[in-house]
C-alpha atoms as a PDB file:
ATOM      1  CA  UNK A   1       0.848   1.709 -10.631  1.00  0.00           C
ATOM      2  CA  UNK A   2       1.878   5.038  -9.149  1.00  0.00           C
ATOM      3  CA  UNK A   3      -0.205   4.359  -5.807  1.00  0.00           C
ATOM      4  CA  UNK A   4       0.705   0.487  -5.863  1.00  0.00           C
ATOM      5  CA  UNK A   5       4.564   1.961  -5.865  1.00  0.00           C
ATOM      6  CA  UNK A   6       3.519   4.468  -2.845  1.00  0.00           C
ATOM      7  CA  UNK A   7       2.325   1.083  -1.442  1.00  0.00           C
ATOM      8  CA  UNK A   8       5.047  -0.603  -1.816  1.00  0.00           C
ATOM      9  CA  UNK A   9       7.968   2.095  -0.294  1.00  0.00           C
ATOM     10  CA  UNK A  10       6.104   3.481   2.226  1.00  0.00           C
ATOM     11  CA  UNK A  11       6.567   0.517   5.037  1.00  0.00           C
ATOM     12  CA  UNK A  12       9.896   1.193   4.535  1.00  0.00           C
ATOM     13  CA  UNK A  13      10.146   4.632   4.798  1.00  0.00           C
ATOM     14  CA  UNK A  14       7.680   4.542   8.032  1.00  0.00           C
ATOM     15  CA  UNK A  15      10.132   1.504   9.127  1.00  0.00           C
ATOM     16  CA  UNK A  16      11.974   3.534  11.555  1.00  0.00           C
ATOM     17  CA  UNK A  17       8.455   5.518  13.283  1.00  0.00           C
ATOM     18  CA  UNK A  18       7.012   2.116  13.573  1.00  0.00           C
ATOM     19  CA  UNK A  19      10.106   0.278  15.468  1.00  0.00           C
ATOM     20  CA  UNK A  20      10.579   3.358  17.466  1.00  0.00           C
ATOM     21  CA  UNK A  21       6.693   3.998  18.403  1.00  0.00           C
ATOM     22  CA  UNK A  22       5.849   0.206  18.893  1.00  0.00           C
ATOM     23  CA  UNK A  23       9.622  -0.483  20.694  1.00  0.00           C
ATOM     24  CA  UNK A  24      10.176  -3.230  18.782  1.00  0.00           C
ATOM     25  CA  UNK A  25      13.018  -5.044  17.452  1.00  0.00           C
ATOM     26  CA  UNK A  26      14.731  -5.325  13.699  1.00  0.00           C
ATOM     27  CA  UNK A  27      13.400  -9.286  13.423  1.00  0.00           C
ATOM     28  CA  UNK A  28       9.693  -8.017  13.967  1.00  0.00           C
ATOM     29  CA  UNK A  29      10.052  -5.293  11.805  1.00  0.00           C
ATOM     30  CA  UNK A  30      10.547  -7.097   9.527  1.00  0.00           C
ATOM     31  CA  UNK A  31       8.001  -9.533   9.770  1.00  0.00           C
ATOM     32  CA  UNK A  32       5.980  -6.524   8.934  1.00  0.00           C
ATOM     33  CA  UNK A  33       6.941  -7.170   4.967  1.00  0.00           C
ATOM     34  CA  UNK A  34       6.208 -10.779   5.117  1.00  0.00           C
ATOM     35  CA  UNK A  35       2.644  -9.472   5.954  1.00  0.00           C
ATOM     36  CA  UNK A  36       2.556  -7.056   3.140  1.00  0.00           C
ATOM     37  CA  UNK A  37       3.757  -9.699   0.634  1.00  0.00           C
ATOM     38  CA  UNK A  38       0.676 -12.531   2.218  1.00  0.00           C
ATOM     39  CA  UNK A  39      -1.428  -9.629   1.361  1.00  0.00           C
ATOM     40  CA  UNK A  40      -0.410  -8.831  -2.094  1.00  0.00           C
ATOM     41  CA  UNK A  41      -0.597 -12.767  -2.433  1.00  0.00           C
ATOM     42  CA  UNK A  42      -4.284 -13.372  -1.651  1.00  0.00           C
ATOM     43  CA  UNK A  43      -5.088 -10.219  -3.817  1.00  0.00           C
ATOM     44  CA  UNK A  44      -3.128 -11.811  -6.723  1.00  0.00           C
ATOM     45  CA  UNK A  45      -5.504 -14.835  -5.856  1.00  0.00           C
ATOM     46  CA  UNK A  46      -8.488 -13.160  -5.644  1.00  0.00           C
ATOM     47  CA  UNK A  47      -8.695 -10.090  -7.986  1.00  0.00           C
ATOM     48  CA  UNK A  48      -9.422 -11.652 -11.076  1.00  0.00           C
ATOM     49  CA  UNK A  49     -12.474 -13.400 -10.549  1.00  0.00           C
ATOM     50  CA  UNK A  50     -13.908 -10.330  -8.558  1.00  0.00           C
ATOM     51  CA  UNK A  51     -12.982  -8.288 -11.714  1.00  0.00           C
ATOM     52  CA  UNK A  52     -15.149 -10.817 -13.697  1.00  0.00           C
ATOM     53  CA  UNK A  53     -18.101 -10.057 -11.408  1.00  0.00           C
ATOM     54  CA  UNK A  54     -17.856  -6.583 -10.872  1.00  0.00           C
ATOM     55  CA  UNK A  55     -15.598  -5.045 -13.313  1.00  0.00           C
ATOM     56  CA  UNK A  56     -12.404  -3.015 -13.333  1.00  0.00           C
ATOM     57  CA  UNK A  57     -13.957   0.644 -11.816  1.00  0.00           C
ATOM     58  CA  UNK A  58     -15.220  -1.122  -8.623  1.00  0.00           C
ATOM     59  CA  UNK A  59     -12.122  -3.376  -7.565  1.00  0.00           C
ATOM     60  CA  UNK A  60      -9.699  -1.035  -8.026  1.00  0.00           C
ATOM     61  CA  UNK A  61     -11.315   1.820  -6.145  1.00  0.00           C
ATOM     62  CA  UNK A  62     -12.210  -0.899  -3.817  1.00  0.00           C
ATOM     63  CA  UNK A  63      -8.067  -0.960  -3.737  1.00  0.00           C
ATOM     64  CA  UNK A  64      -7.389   2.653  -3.248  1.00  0.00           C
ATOM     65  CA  UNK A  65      -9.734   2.478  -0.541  1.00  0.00           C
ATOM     66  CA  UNK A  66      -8.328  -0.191   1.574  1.00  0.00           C
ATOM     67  CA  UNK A  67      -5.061   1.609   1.023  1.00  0.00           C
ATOM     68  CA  UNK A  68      -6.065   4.668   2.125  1.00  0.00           C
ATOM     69  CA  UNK A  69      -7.848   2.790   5.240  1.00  0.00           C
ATOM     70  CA  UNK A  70      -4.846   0.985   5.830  1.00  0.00           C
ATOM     71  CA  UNK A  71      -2.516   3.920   5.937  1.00  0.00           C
ATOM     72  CA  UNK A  72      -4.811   5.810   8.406  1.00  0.00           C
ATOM     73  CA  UNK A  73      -4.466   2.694  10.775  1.00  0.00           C
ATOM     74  CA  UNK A  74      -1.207   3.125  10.891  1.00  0.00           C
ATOM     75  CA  UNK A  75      -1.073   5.874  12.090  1.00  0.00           C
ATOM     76  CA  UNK A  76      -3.818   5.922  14.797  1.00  0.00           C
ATOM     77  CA  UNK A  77      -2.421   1.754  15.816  1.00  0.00           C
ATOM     78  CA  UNK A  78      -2.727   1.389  19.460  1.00  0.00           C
ATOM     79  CA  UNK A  79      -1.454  -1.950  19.388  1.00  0.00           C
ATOM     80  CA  UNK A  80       1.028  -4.320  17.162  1.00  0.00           C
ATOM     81  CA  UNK A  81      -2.314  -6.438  16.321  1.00  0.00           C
ATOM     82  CA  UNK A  82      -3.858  -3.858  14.905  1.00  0.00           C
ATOM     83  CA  UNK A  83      -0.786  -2.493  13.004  1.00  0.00           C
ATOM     84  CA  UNK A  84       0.039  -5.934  11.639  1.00  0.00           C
ATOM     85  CA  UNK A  85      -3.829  -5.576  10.327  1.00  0.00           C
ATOM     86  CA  UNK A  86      -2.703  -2.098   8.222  1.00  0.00           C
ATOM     87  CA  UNK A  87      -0.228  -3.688   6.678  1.00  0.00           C
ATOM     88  CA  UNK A  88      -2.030  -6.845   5.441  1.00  0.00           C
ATOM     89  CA  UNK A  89      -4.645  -4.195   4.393  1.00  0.00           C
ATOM     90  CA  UNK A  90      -1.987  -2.265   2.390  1.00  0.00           C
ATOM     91  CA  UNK A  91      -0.524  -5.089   0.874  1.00  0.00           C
ATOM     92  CA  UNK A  92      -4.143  -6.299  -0.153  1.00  0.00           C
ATOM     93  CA  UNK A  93      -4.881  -2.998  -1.882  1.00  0.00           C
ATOM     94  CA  UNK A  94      -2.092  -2.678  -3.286  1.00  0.00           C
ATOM     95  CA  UNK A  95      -1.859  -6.543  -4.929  1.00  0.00           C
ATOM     96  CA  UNK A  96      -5.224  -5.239  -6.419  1.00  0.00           C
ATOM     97  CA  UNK A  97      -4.003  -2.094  -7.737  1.00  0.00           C
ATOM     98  CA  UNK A  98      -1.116  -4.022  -8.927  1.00  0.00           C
ATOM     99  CA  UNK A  99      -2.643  -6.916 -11.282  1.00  0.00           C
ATOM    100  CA  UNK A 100      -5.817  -4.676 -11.495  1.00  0.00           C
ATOM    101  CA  UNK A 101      -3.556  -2.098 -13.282  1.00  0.00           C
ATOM    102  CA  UNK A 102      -1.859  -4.181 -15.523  1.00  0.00           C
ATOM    103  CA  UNK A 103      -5.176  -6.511 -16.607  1.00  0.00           C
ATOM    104  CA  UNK A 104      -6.653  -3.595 -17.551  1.00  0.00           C
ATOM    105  CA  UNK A 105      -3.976  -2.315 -19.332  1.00  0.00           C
ATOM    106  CA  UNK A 106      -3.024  -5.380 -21.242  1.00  0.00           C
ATOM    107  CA  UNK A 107      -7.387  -5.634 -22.220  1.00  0.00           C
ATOM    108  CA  UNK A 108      -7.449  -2.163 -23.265  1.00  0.00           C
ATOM    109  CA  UNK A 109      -4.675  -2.164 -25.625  1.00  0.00           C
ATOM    110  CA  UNK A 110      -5.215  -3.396 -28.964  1.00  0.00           C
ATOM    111  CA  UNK A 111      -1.848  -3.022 -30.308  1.00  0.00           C
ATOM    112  CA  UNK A 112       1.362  -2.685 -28.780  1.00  0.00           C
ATOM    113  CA  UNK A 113       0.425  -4.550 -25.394  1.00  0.00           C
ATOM    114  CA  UNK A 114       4.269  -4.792 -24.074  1.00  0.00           C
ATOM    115  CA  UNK A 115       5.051  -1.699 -24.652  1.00  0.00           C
ATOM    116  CA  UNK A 116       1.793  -0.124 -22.886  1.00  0.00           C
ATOM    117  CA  UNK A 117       2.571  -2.488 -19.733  1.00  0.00           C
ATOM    118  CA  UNK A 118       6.307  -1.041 -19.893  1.00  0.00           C
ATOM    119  CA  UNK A 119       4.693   2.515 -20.008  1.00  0.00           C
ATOM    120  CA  UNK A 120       2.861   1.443 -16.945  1.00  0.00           C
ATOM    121  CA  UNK A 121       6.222  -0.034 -15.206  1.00  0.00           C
ATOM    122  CA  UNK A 122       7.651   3.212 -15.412  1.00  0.00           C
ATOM    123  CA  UNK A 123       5.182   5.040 -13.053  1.00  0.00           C
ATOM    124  CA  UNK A 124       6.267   2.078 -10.458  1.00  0.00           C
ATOM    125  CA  UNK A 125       9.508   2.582 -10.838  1.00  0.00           C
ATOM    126  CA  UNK A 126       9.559   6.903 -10.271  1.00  0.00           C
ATOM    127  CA  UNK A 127       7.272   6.697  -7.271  1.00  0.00           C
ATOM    128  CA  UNK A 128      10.183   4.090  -6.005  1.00  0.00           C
ATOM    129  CA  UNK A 129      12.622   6.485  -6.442  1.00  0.00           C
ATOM    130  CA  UNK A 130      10.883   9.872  -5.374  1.00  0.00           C
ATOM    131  CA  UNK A 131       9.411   7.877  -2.204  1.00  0.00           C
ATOM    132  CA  UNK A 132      12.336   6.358  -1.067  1.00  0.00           C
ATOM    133  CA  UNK A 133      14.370   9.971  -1.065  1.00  0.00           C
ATOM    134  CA  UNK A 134      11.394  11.755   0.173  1.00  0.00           C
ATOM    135  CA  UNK A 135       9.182   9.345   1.992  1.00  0.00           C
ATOM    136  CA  UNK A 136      10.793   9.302   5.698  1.00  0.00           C
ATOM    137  CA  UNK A 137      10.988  12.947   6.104  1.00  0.00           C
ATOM    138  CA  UNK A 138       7.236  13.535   4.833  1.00  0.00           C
ATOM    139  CA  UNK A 139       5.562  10.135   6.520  1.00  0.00           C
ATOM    140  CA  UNK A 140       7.309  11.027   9.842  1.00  0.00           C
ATOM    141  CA  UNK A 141       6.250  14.778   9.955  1.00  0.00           C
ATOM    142  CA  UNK A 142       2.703  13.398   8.423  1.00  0.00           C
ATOM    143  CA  UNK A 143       2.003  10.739  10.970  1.00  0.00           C
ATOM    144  CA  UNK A 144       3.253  12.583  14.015  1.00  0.00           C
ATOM    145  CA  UNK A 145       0.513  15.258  13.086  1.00  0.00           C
ATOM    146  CA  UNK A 146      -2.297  12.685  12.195  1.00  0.00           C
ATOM    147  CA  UNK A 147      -1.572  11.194  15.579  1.00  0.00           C
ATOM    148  CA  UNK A 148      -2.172  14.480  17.592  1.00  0.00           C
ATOM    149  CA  UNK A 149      -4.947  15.233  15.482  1.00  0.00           C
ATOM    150  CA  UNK A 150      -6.281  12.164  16.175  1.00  0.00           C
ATOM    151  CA  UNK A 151      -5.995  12.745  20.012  1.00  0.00           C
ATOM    152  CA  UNK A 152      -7.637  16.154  19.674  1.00  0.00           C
ATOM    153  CA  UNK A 153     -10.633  15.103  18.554  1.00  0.00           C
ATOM    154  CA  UNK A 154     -10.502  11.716  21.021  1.00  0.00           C
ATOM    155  CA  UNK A 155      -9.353   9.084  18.346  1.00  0.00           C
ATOM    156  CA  UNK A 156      -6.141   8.014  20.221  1.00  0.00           C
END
């Protein structure tokens, strides 16, 4: 739950980079969350039955994966296509980590299941806070040295 709340603030703390780096307007900016929340949706959808298949250790570093991808395209996006892509991706992980989290939690615990899944809400709920008063300052500084790096070594 601790990454799926990274997931979930740090859009909004990269909000401002993005609208000024793409030039784009409030209204499309915002249809950046509607793509997040599609991709949480299919994960929601989909997670369980891969789960069944593969089992908890794959999917959910699966998740972290497409997170991590998803992040990195962000910050090397040439085009609104592509970021639009990142942000699907993140909100896919991130769905996963989210359900994955809390179906494992709830089959793990043999007694006590509510209060284990409130345990598990509280992790969410710091990373909120701590992202949202840290998250601009560090994603901005972050991303603006990806992006050179990136053009150093001919990425960008």
């Amino acid at each position: 739950m601790l990454t799926f709340g990274v997931v979930l603030t740090t859009l909004g703390s990269l909000l401002p980079s993005i609208m000024t780096r793409f030039s784009i307007g409030k209204a499309e900016a915002g249809s950046l969350f509607l793509l997040m929340s599609f991709g949480i949706l299919a994960s929601s959808l989909m997670f369980g039955p891969l789960v069944d298949r593969y089992g908890y250790r794959v999917i959910l570093l699966a998740a972290a994966i497409m997170i991590a991808l998803g992040l990195e395209w962000i910050a090397f996006a040439s085009s609104m296509m592509a970021l639009r892509f990142a942000i699907f991706l993140i909100g896919f992980g991130g769905g996963v980590i989210n359900g994955g989290t809390n179906a494992l939690v709830a089959d793990i615990s043999s007694g006590g299941r509510a209060a284990n899944l409130n345990l598990l809400g509280v992790f969410f709920g710091v990373v909120l806070q701590l992202v949202n008063q840290t998250g601009e300052v560090i994603f901005d500084v972050s991303l603006g040295h990806l992006h050179q790096l990136g053009r150093g070594i001919g990425l960008g």
